[in-house]
C-alpha atoms as a PDB file:
ATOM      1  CA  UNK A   1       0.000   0.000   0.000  1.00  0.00           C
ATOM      2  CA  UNK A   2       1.469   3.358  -0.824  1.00  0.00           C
ATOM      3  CA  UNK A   3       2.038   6.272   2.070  1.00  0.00           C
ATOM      4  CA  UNK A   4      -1.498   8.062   2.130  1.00  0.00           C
ATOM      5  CA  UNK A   5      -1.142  10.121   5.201  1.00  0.00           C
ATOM      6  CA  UNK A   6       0.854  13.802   5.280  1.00  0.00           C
ATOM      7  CA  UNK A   7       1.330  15.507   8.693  1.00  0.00           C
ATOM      8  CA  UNK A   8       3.058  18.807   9.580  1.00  0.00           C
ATOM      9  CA  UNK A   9       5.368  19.266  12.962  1.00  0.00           C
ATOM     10  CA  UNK A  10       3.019  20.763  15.417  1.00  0.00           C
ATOM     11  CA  UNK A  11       4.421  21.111  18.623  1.00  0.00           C
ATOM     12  CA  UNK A  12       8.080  22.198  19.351  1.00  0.00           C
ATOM     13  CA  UNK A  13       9.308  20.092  22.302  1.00  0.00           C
ATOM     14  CA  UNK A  14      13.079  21.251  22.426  1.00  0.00           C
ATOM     15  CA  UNK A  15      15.887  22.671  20.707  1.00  0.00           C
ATOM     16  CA  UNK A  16      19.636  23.438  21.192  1.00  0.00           C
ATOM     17  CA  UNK A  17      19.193  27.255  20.409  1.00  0.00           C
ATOM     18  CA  UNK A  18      17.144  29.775  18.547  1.00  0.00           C
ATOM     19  CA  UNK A  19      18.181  33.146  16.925  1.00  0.00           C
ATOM     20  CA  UNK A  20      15.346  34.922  18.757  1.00  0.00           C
ATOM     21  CA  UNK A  21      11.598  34.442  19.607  1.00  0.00           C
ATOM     22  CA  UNK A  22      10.055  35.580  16.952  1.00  0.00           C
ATOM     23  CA  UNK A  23      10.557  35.566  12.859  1.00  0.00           C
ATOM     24  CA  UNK A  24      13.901  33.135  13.246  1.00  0.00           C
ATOM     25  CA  UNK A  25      12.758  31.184  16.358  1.00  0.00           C
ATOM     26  CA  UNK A  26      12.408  27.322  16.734  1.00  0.00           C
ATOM     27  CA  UNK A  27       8.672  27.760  16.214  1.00  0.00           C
ATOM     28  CA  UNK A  28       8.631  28.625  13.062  1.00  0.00           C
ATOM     29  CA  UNK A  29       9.114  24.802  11.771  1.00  0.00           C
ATOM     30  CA  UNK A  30       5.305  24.337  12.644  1.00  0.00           C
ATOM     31  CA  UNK A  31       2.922  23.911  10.090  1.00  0.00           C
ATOM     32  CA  UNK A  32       3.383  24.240   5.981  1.00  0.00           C
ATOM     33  CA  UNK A  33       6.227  26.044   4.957  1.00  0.00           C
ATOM     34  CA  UNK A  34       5.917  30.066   4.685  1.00  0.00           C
ATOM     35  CA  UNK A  35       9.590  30.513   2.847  1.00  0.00           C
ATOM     36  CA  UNK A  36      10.020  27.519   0.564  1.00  0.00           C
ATOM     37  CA  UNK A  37      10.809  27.744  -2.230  1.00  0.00           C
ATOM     38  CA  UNK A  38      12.107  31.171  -1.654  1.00  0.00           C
ATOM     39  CA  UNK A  39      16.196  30.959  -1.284  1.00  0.00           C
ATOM     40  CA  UNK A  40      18.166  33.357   1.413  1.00  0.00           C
ATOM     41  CA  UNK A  41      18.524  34.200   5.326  1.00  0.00           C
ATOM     42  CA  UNK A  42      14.244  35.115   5.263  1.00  0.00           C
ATOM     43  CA  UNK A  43      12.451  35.366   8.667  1.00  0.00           C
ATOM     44  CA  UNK A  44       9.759  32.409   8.966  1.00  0.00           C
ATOM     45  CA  UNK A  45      12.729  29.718   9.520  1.00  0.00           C
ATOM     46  CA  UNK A  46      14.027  28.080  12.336  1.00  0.00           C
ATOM     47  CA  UNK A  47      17.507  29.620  12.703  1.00  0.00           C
ATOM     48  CA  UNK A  48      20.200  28.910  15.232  1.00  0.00           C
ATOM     49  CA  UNK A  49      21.948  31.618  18.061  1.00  0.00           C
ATOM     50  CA  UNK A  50      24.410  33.877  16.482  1.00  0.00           C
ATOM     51  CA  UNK A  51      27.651  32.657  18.394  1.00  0.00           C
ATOM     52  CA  UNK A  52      26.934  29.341  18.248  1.00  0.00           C
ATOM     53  CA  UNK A  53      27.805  28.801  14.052  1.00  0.00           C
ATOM     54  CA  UNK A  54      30.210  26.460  14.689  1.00  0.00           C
ATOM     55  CA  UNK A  55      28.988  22.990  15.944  1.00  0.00           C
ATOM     56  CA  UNK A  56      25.605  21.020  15.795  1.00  0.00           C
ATOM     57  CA  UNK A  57      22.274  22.160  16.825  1.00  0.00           C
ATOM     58  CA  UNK A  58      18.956  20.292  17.064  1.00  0.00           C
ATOM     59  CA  UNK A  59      15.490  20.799  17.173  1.00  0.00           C
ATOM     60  CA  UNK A  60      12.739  17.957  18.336  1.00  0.00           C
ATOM     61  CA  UNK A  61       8.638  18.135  17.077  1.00  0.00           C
ATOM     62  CA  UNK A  62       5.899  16.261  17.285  1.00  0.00           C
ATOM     63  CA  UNK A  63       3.258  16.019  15.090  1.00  0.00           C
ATOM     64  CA  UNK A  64      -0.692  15.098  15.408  1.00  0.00           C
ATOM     65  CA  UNK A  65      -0.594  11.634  15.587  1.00  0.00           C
ATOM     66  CA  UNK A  66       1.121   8.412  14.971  1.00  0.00           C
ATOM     67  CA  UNK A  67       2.436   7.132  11.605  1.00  0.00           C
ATOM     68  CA  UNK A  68       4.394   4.207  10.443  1.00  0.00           C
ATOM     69  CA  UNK A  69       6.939   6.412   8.494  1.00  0.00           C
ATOM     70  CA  UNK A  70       7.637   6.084   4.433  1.00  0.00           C
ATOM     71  CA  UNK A  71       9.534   9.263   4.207  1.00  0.00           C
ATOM     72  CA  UNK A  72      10.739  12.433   5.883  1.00  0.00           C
ATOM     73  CA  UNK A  73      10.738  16.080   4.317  1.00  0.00           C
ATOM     74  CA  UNK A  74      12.489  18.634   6.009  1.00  0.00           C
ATOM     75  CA  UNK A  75      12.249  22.286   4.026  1.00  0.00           C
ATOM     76  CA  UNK A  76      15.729  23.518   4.001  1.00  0.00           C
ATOM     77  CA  UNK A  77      15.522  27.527   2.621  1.00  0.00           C
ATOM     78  CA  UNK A  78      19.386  28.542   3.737  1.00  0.00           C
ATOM     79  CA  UNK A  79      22.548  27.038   3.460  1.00  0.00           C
ATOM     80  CA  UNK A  80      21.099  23.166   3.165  1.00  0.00           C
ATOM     81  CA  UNK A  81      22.804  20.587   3.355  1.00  0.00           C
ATOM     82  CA  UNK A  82      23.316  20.569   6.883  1.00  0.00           C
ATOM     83  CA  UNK A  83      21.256  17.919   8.013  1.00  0.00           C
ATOM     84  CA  UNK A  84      23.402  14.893   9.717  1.00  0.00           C
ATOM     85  CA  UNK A  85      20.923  13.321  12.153  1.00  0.00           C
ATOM     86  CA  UNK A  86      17.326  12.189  12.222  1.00  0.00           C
ATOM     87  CA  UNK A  87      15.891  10.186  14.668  1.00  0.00           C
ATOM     88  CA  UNK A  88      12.864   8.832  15.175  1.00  0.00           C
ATOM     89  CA  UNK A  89      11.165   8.290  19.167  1.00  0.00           C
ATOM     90  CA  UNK A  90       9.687   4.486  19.938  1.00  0.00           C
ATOM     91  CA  UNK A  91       7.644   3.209  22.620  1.00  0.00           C
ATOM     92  CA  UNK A  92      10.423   3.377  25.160  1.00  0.00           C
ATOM     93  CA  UNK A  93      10.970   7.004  24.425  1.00  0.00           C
ATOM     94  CA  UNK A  94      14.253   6.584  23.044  1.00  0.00           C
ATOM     95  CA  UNK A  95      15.589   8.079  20.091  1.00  0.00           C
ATOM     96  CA  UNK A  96      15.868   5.865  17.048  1.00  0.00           C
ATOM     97  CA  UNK A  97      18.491   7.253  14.575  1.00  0.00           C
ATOM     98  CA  UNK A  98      16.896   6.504  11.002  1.00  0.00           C
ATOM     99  CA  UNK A  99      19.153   8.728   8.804  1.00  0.00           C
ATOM    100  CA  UNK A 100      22.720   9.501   9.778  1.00  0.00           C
ATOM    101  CA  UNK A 101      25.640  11.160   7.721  1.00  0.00           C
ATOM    102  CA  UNK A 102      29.477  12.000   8.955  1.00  0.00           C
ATOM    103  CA  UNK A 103      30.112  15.475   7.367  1.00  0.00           C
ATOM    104  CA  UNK A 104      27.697  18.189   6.137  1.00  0.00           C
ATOM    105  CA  UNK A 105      27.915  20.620   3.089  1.00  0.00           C
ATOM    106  CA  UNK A 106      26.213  23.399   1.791  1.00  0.00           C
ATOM    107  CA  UNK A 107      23.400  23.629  -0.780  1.00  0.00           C
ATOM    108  CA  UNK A 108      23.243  27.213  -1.986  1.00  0.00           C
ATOM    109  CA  UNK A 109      19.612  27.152  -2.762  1.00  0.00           C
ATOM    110  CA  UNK A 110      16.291  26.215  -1.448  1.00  0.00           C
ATOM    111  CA  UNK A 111      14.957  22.227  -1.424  1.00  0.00           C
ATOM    112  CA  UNK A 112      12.708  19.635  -0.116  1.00  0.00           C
ATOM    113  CA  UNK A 113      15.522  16.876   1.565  1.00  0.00           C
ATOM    114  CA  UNK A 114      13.775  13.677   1.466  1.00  0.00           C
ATOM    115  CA  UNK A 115      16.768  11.234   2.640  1.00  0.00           C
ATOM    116  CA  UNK A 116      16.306   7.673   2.480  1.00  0.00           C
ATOM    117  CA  UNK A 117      15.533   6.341   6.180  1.00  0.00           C
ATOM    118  CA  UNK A 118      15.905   2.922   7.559  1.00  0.00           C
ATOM    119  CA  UNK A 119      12.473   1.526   8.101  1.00  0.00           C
ATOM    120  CA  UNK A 120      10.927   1.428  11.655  1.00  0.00           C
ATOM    121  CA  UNK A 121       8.111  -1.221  12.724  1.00  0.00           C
ATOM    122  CA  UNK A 122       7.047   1.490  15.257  1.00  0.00           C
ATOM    123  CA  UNK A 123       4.679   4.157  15.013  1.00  0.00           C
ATOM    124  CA  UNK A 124       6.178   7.863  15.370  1.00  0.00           C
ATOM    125  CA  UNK A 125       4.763  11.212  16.420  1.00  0.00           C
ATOM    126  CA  UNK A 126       8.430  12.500  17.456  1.00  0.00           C
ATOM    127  CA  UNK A 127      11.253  13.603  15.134  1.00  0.00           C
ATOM    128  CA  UNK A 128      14.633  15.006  16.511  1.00  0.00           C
ATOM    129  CA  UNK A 129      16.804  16.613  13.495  1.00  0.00           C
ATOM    130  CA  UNK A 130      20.202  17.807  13.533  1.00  0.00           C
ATOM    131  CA  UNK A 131      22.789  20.187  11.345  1.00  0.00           C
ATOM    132  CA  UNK A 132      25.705  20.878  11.460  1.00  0.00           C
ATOM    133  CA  UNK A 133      26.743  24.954  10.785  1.00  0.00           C
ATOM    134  CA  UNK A 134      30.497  24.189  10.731  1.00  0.00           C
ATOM    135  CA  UNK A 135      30.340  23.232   7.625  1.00  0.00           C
ATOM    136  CA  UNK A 136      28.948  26.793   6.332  1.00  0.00           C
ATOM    137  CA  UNK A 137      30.231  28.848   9.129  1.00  0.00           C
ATOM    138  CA  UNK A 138      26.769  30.426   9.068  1.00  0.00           C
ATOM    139  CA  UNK A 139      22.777  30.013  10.010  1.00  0.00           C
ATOM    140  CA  UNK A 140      21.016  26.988   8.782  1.00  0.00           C
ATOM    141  CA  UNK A 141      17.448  27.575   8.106  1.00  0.00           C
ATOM    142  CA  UNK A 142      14.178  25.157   8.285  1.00  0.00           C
ATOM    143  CA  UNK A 143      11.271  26.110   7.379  1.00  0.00           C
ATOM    144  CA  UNK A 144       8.956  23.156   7.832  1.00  0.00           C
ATOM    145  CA  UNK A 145       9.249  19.404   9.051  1.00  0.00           C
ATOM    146  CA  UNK A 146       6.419  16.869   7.317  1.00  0.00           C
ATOM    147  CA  UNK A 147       5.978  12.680   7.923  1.00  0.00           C
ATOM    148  CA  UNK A 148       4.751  10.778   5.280  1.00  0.00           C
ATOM    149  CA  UNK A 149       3.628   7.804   6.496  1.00  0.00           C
ATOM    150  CA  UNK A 150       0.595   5.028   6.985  1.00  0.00           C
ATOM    151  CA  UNK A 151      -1.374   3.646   9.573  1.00  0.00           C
ATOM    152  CA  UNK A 152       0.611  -0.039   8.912  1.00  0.00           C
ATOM    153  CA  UNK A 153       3.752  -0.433   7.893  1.00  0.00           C
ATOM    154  CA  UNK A 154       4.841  -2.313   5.033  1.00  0.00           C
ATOM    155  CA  UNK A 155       4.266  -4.838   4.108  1.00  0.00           C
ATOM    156  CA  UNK A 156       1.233  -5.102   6.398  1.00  0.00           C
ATOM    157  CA  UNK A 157      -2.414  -4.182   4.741  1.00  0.00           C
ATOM    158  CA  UNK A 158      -4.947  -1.966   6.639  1.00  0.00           C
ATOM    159  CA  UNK A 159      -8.115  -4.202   7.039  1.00  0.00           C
ATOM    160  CA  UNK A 160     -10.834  -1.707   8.420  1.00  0.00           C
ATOM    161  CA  UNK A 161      -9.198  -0.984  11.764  1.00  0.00           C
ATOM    162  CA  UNK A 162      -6.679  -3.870  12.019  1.00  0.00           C
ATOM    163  CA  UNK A 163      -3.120  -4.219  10.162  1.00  0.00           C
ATOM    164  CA  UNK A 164      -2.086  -8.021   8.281  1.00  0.00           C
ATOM    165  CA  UNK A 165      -0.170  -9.781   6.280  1.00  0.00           C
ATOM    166  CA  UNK A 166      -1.678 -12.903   4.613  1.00  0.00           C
ATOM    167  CA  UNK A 167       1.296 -15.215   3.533  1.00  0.00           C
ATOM    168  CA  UNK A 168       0.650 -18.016   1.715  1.00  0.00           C
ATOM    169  CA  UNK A 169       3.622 -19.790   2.131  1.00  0.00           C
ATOM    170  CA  UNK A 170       3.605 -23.333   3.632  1.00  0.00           C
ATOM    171  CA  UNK A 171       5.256 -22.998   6.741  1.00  0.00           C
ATOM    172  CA  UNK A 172       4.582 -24.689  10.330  1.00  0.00           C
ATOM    173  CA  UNK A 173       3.559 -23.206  13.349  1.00  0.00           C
ATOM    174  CA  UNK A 174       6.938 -22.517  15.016  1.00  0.00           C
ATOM    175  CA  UNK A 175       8.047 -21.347  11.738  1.00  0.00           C
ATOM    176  CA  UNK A 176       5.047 -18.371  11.379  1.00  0.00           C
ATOM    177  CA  UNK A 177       5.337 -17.673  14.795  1.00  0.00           C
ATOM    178  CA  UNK A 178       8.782 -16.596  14.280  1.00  0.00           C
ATOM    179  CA  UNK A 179       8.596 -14.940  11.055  1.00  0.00           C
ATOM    180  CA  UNK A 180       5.786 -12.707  12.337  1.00  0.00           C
ATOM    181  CA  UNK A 181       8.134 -11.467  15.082  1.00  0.00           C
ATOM    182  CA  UNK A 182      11.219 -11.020  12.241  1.00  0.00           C
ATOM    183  CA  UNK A 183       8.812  -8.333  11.036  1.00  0.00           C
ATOM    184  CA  UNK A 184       7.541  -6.685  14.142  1.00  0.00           C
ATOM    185  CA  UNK A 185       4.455  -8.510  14.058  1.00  0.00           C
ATOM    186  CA  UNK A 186       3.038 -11.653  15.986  1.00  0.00           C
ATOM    187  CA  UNK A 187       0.790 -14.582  14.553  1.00  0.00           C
ATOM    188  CA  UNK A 188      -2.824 -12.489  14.085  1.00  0.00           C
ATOM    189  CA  UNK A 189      -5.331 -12.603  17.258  1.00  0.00           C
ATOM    190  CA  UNK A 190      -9.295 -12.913  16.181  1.00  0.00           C
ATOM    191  CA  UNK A 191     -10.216 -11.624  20.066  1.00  0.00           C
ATOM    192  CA  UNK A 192     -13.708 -10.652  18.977  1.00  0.00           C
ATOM    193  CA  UNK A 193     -16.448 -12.059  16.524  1.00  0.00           C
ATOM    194  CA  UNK A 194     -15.977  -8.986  14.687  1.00  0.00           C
ATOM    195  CA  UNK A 195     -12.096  -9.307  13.939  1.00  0.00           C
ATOM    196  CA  UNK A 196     -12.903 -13.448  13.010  1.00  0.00           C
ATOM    197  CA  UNK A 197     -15.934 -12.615  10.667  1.00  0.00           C
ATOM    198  CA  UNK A 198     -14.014  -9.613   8.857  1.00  0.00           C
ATOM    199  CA  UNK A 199     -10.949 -12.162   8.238  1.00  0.00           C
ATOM    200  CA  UNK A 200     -13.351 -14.656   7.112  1.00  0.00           C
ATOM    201  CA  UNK A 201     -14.764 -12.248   4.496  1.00  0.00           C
ATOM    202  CA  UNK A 202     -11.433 -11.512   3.336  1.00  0.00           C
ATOM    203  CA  UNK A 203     -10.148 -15.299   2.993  1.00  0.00           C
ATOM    204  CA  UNK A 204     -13.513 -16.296   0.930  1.00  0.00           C
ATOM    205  CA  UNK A 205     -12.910 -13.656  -1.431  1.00  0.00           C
ATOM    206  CA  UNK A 206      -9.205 -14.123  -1.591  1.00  0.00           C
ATOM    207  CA  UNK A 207      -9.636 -17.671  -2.695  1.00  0.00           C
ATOM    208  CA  UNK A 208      -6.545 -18.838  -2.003  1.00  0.00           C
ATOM    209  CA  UNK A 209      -7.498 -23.062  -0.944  1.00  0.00           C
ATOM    210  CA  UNK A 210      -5.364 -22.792   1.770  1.00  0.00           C
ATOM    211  CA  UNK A 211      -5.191 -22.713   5.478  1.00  0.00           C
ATOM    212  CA  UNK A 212      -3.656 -20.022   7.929  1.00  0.00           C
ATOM    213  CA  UNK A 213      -1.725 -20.242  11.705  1.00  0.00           C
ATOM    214  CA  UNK A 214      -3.118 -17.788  13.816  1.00  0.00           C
ATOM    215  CA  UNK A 215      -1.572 -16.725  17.235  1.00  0.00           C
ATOM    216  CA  UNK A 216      -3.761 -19.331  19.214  1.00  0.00           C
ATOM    217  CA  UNK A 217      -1.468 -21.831  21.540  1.00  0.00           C
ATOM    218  CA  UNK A 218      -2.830 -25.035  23.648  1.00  0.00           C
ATOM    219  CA  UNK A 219      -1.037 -24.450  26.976  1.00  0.00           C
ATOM    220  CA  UNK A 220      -2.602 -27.352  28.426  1.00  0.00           C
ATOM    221  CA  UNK A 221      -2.669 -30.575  26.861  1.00  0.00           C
ATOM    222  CA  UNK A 222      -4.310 -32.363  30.277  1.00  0.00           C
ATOM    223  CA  UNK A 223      -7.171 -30.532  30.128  1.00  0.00           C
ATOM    224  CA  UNK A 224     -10.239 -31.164  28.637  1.00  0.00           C
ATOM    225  CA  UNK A 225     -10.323 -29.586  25.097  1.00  0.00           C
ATOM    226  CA  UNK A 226      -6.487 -27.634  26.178  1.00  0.00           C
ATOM    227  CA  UNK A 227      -6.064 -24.079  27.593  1.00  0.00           C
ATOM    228  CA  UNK A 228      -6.528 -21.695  24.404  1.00  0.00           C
ATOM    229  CA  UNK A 229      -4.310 -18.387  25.173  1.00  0.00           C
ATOM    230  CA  UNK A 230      -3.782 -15.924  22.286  1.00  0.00           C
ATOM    231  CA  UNK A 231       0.221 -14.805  22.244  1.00  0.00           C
ATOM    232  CA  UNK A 232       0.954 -11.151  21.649  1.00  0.00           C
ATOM    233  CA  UNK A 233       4.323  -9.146  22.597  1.00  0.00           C
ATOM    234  CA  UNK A 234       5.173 -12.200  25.054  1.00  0.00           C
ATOM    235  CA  UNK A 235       2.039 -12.137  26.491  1.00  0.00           C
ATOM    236  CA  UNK A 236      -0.882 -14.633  26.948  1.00  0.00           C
ATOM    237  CA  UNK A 237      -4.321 -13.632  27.162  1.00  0.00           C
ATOM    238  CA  UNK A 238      -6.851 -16.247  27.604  1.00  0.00           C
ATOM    239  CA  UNK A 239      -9.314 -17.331  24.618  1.00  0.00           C
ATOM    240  CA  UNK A 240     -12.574 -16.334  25.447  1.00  0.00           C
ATOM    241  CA  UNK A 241     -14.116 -15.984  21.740  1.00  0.00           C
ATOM    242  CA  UNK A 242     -14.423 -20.127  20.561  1.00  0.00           C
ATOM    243  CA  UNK A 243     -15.025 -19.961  17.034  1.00  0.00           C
ATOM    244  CA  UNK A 244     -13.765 -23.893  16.593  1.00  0.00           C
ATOM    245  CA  UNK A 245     -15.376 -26.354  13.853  1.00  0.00           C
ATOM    246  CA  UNK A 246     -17.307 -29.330  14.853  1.00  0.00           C
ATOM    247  CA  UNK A 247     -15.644 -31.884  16.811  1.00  0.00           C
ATOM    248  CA  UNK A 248     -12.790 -29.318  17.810  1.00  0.00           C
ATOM    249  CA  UNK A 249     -10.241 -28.904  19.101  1.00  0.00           C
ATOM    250  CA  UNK A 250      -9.291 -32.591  19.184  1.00  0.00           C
ATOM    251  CA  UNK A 251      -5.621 -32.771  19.800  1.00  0.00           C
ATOM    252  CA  UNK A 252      -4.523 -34.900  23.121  1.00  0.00           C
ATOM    253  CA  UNK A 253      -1.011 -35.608  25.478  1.00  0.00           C
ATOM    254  CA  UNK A 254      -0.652 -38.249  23.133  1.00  0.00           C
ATOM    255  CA  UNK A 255      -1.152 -36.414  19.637  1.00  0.00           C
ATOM    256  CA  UNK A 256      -0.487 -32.976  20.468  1.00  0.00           C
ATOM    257  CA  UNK A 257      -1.848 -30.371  18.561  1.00  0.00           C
ATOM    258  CA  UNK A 258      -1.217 -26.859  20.230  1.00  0.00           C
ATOM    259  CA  UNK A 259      -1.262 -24.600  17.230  1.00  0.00           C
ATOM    260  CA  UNK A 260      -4.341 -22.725  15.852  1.00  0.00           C
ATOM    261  CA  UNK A 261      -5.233 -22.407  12.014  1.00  0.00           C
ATOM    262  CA  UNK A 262      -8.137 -21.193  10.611  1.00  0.00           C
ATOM    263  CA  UNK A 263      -8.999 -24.510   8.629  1.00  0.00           C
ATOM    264  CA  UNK A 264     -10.193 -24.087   4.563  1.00  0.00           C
ATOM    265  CA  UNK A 265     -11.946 -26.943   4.472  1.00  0.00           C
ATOM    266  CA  UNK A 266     -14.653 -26.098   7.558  1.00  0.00           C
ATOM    267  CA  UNK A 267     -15.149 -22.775   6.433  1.00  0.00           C
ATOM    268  CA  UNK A 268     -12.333 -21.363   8.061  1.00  0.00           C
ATOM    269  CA  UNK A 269     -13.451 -22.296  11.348  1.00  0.00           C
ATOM    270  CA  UNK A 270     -10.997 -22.523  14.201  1.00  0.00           C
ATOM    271  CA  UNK A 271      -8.804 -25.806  14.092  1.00  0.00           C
ATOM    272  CA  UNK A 272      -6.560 -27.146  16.391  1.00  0.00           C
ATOM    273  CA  UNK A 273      -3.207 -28.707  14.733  1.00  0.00           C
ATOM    274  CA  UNK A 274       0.918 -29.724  15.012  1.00  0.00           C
ATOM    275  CA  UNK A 275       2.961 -26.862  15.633  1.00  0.00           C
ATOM    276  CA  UNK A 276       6.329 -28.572  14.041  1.00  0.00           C
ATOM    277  CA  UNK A 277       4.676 -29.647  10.339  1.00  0.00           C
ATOM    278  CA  UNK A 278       4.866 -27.482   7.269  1.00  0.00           C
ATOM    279  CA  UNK A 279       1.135 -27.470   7.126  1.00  0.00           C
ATOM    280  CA  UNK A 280      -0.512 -23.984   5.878  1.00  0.00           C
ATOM    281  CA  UNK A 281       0.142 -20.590   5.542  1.00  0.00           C
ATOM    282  CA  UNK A 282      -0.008 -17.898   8.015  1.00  0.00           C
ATOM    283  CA  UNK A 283      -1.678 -14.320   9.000  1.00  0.00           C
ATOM    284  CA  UNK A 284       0.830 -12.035  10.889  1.00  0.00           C
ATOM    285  CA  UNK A 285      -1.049  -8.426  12.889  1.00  0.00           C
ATOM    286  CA  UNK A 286       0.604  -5.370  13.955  1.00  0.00           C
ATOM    287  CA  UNK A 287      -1.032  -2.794  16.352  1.00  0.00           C
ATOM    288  CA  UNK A 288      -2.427   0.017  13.962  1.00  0.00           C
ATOM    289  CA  UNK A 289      -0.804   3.926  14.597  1.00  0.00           C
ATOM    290  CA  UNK A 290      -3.288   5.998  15.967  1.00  0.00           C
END
């Protein structure tokens, strides 16, 4: 799915230094750009202290809301060129570098820097940039700061309000489970009847004759039809939506069957089966951006 969602920095949480408070201070990154693509030392920019032109300054902003990010555009309308860092805040508040250079040079006109960043599997609402004015001996102007991002990452696919990825290769349980974690993911959880009819709907009409592992696990093969838990982020949370087929789930000690599929054959109804066999393919979910 391509990026659909722009946002603008809307909040200024900190920065190194500012030339003053008003036409060339930090706050002056907010919103759509007021200079671009004007060229030249133009109040409306974020512009750095004057005796302070000779090492690296930053500025951090947030923006509305969450995004998994596609690209970055920072507005650079004096001496570009200058931008070294950019990094990007996760869930544990830490800063993320996702575009990083050695040395800086100067750009003698106005542009729209769009580096290539490493890809995050976490949502963002916090940027931190920073340029280096050594390499101009002068100010380094910004005039805006925009995401460009989705509300899943790639290669995930926004199903009404959830985020997959249907793979259709045969793989066994143990096998999905880990690949869904290799991309930030875990094996999808169908919590409600709403999330299990919706993926329903979209298997039928996919068409694909094949099964899926979903992120169901038997933790209890002694008991009486197991103890279902669905496994998220290293957590368990116990099943308390049964959408099994007739006659399920049937695995025992004996022939244990602790892995959940949603079977092709019994109108992808919940079925119990081996974790360790290449079997079916597998559904991986990621927690939507909001």
């Amino acid at each position: 799915m391509q990026a659909s969602i722009h946002l603008w920095a809307s909040e200024v949480t900190k920065f190194s230094s500012q030339y003053n408070t008003g036409s060339y201070s930090a706050k002056q990154v907010l919103g759509t750009p007021n200079v671009y693509p004007r060229y030249g030392d133009i109040p409306g920019t974020w512009t750095q202290a004057r005796s302070q032109l000779d090492r690296v300054h930053f500025i951090e902003v947030k923006f509305p809301r969450k995004l998994f990010l596609s690209k970055v555009n920072i507005y650079e309308t004096y001496h570009g060129g200058a931008v070294v860092k950019i990094s990007a805040k996760n869930k544990e508040n830490q800063w993320v570098d996702i575009f990083n250079i050695t040395h800086a040079h100067v750009i003698r006109k106005s542009r729209k820097f769009s580096p290539q960043i490493k890809r995050t599997m976490f949502p963002v609402d916090e940027l931190r940039i920073e340029v280096d004015c050594s390499a101009s001996r002068s100010y380094v102007e910004i005039d805006a700061i925009e995401i460009v991002g989705d509300r899943c990452p790639s290669p995930f696919s926004q199903y009404q309000n959830f985020c997959y990825l249907i793979n259709n290769n045969i793989v066994s349980g143990d096998e999905a489970f880990a690949r869904c974690l290799q991309i930030g993911g875990y094996l999808a959880n169908f919590e409600t009847l709403e999330e299990t009819i919706l993926m329903k709907d979209t298997l039928f009409k996919m068409k694909t004759g094949i099964s899926y592992f979903v992120g169901g696990r038997n933790i209890n093969r002694r008991k009486p039809g197991g103890d279902w838990r669905w496994i998220k982020h290293g957590t368990m949370r116990k099943m308390r939506y049964f959408a099994f087929g007739g006659g399920q789930p049937d695995g025992t000690d004996r022939s244990p069957q602790d892995c959940l599929c949603v079977y092709v054959r019994d109108g992808y109804a919940f079925h119990d089966t081996f974790c360790g066999k290449k079997l079916v393919g597998y559904i991986c979910e990621i927690e939507m951006a909001y």
